[in-house]
N, C-alpha and C. Protein backbone atom coordinates (compact mmCIF):
# COMPACT_ATOMS: atom_id res chain seq x y z
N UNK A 1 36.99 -25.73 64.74
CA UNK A 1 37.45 -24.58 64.01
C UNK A 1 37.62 -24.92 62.53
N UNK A 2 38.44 -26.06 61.81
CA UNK A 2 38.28 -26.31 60.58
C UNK A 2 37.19 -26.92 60.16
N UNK A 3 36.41 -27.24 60.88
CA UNK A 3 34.83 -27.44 60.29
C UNK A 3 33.90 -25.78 59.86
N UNK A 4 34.58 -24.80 60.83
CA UNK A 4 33.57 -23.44 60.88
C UNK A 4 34.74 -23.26 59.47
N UNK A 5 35.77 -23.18 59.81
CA UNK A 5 36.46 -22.22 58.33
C UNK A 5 36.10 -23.30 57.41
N UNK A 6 35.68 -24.49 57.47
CA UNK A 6 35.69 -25.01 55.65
C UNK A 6 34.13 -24.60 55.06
N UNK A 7 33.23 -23.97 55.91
CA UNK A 7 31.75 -23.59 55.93
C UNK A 7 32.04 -21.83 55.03
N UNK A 8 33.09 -21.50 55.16
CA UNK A 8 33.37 -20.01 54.48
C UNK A 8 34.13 -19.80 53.14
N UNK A 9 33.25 -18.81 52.26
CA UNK A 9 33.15 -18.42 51.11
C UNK A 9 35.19 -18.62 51.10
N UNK A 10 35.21 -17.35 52.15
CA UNK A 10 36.66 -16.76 51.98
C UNK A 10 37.35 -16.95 53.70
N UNK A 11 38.17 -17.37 54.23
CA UNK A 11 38.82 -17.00 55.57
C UNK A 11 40.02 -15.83 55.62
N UNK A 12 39.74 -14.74 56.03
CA UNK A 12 40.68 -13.29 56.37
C UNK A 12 40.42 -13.36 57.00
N UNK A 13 42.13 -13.15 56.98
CA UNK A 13 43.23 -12.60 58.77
C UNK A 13 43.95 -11.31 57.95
N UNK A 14 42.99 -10.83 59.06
CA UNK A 14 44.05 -9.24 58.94
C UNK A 14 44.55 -8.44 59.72
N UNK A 15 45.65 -9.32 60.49
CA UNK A 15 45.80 -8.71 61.48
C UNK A 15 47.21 -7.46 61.41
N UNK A 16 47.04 -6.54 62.53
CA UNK A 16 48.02 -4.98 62.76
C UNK A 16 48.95 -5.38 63.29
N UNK A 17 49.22 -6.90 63.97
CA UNK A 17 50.18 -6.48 64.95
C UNK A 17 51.08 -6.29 64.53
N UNK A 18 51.98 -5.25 65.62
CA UNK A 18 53.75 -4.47 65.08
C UNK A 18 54.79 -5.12 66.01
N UNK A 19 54.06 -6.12 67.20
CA UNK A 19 55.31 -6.63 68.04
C UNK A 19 55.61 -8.30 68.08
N UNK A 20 56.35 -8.43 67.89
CA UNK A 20 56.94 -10.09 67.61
C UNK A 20 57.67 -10.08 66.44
N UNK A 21 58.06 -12.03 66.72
CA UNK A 21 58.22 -12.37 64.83
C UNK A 21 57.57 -13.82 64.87
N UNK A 22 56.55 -13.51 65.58
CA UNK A 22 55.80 -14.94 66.10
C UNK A 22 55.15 -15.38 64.55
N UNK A 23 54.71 -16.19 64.29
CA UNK A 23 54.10 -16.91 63.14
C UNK A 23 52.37 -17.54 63.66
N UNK A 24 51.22 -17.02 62.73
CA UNK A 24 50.44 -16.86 63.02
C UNK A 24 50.00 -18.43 63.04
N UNK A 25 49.32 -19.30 63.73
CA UNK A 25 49.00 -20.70 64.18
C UNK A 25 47.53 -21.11 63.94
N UNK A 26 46.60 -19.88 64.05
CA UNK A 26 45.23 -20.00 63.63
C UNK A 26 45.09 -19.86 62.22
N UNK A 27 45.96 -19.78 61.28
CA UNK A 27 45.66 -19.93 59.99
C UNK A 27 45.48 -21.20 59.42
N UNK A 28 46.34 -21.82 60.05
CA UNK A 28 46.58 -23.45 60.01
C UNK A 28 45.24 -24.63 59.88
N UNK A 29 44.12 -24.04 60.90
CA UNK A 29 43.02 -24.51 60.62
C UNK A 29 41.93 -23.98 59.45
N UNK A 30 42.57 -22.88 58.98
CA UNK A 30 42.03 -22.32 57.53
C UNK A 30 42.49 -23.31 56.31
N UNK A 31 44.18 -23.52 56.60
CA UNK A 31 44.41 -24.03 55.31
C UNK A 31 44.09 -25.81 55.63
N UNK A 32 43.64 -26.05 56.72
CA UNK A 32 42.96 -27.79 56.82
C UNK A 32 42.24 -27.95 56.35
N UNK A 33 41.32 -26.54 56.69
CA UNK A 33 40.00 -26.65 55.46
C UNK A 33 39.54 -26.88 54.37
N UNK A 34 40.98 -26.46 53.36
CA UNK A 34 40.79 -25.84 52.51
C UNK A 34 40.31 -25.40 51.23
N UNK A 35 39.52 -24.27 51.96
CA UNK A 35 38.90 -23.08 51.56
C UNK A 35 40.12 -21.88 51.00
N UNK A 36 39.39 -21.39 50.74
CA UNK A 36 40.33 -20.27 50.02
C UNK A 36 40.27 -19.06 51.05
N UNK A 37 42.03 -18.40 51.23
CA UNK A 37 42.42 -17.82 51.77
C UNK A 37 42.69 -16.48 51.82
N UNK A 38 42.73 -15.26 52.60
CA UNK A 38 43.61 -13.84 52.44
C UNK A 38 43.77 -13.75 53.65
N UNK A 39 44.93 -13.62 54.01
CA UNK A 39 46.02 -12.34 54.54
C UNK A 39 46.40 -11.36 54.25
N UNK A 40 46.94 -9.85 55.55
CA UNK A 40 47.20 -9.01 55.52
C UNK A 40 49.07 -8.80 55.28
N UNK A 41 49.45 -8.25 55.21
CA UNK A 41 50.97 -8.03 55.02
C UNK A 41 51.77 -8.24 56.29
N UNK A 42 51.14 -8.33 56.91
CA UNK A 42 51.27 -8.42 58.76
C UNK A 42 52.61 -9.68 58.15
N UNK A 43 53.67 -9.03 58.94
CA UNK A 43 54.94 -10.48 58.94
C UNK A 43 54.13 -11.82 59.74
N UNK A 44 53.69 -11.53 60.53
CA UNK A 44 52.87 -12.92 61.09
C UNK A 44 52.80 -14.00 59.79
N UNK A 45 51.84 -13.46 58.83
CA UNK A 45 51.80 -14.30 58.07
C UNK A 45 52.91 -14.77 56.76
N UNK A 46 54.14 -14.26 57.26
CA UNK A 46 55.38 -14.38 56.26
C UNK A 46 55.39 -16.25 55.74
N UNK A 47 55.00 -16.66 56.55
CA UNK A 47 54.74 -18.49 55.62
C UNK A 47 54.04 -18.50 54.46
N UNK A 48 52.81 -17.84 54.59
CA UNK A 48 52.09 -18.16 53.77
C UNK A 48 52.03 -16.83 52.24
N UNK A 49 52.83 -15.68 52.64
CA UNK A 49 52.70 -14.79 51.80
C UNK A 49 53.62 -15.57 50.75
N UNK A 50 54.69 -16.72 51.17
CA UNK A 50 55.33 -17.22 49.93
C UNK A 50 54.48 -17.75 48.83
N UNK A 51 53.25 -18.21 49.10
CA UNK A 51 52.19 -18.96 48.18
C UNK A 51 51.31 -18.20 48.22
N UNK A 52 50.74 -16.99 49.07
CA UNK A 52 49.60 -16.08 48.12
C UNK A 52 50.32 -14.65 48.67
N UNK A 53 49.61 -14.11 47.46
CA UNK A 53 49.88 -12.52 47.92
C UNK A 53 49.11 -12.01 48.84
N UNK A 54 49.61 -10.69 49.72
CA UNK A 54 48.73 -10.52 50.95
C UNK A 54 47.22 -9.43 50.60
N UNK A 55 46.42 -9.29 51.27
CA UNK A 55 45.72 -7.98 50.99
C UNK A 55 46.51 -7.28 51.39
N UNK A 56 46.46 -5.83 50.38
CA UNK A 56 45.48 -5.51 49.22
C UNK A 56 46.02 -5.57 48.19
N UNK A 57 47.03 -6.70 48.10
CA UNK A 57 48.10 -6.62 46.29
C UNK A 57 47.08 -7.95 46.15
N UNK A 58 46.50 -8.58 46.64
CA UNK A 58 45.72 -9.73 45.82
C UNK A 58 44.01 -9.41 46.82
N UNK A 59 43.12 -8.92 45.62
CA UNK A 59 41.83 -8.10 46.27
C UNK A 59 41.04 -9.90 47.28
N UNK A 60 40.17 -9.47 47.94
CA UNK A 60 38.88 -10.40 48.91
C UNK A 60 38.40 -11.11 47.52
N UNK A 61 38.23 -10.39 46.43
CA UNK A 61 37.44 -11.38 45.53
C UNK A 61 38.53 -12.43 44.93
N UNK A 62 39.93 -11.55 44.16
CA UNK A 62 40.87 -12.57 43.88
C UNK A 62 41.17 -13.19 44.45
N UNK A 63 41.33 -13.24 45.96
CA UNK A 63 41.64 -14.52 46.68
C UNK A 63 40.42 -15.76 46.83
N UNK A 64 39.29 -14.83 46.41
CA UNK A 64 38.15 -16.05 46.52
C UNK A 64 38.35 -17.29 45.29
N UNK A 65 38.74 -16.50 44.11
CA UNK A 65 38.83 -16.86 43.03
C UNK A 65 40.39 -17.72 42.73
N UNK A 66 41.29 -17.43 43.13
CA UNK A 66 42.72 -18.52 43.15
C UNK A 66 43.34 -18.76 44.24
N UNK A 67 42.80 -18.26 45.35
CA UNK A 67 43.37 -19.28 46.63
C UNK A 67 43.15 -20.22 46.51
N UNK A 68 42.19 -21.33 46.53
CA UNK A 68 41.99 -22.31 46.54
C UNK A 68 43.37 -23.69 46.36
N UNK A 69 43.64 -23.82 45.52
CA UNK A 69 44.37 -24.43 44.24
C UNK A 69 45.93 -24.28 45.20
N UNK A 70 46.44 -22.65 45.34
CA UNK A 70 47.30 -22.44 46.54
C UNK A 70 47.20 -22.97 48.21
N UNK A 71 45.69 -23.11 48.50
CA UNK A 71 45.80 -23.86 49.97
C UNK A 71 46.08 -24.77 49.45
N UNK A 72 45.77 -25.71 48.45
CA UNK A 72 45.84 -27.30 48.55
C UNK A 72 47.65 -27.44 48.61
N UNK A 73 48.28 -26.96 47.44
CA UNK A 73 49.44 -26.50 47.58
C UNK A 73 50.38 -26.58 49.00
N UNK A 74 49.53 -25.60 49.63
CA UNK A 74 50.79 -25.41 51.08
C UNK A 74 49.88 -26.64 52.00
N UNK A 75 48.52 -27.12 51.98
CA UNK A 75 48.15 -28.17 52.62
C UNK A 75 49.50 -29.57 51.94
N UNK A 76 49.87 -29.83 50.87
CA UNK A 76 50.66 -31.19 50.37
C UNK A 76 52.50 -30.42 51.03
N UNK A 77 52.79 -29.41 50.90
CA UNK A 77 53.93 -28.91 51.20
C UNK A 77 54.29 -29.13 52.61
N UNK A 78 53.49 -28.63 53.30
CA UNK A 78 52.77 -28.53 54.90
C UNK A 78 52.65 -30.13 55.72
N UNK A 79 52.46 -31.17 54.60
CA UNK A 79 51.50 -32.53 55.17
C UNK A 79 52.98 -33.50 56.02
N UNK A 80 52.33 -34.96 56.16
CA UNK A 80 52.93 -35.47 56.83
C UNK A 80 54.50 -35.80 55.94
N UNK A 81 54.00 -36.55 55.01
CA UNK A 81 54.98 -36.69 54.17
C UNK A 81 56.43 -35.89 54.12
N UNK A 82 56.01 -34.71 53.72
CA UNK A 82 57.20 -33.87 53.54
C UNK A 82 57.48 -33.61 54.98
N UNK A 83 56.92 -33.50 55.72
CA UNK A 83 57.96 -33.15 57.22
C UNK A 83 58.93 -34.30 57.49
N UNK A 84 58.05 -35.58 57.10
CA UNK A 84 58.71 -36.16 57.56
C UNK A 84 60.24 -36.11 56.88
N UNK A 85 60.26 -35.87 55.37
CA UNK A 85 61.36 -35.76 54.71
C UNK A 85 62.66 -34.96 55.04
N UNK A 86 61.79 -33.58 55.18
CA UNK A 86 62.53 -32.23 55.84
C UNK A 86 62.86 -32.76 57.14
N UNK A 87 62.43 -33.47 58.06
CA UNK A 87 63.02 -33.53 59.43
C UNK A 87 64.19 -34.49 59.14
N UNK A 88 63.95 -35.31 58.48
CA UNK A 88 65.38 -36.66 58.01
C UNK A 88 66.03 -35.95 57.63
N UNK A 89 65.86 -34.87 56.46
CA UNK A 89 67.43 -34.28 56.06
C UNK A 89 68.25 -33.60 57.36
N UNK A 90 67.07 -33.12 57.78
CA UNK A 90 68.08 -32.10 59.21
C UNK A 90 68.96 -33.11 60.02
N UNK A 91 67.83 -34.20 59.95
CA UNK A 91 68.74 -35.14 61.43
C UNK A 91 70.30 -35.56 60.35
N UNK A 92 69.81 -36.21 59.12
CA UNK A 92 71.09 -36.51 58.46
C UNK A 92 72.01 -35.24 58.48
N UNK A 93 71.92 -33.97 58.21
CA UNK A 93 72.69 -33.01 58.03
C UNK A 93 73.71 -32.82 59.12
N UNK A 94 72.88 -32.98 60.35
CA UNK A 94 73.60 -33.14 61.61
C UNK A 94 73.96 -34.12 62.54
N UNK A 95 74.28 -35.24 60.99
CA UNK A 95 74.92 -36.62 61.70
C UNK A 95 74.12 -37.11 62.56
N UNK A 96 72.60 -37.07 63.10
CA UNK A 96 72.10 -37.72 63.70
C UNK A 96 71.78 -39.19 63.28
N UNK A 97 71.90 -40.26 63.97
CA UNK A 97 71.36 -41.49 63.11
C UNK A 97 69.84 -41.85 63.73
N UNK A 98 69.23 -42.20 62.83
CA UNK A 98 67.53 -42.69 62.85
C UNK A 98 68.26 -43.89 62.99
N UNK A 99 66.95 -44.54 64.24
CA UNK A 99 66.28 -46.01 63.90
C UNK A 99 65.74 -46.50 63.13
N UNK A 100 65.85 -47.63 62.20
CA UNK A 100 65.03 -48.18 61.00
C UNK A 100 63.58 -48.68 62.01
């Protein structure tokens, strides 16, 4: 799958759905790619609307044109590194102790 999405101009998800507050999981191999992105307003994609705007407030061509630069973005935000960071603060926050 991130071999087919890194082969595309643009990857849109535009999806309707009205039931959940599930978080969309197939985008994930879009932004591995990364290729440049659009989404719909759909809450599904509420992760990623923090770093691009959704269609139709950012057009198929503008996202061709400055997604890019934004996947790499949520790809370094997203990566191993920082989880690993974000997961240490939680465990520290909640007095958990790590093994060295």
């Amino acid at each position: 799958m991130i071999n087919w999405c890194a082969q595309n101009t643009l990857n849109v998800f535009l999806y309707n759905r009205r039931i959940g507050n599930g978080l969309s999981a197939t985008t994930d191999q879009a932004i591995a790619s990364g290729r440049p992105l659009s989404v719909s307003t759909n809450p599904t994609f509420r992760h990623i609307h923090t770093y691009i705007k959704p269609y139709p407030y950012l057009s198929l061509k503008g996202s061709i044109e400055t997604t890019a630069p934004l996947v790499r973005k949520i790809q370094e935000d997203w990566g191993p590194r920082n989880f690993v960071l974000q997961f240490e603060a939680v465990l520290k926050e909640n007095n958990v102790k790590v093994r060295a």
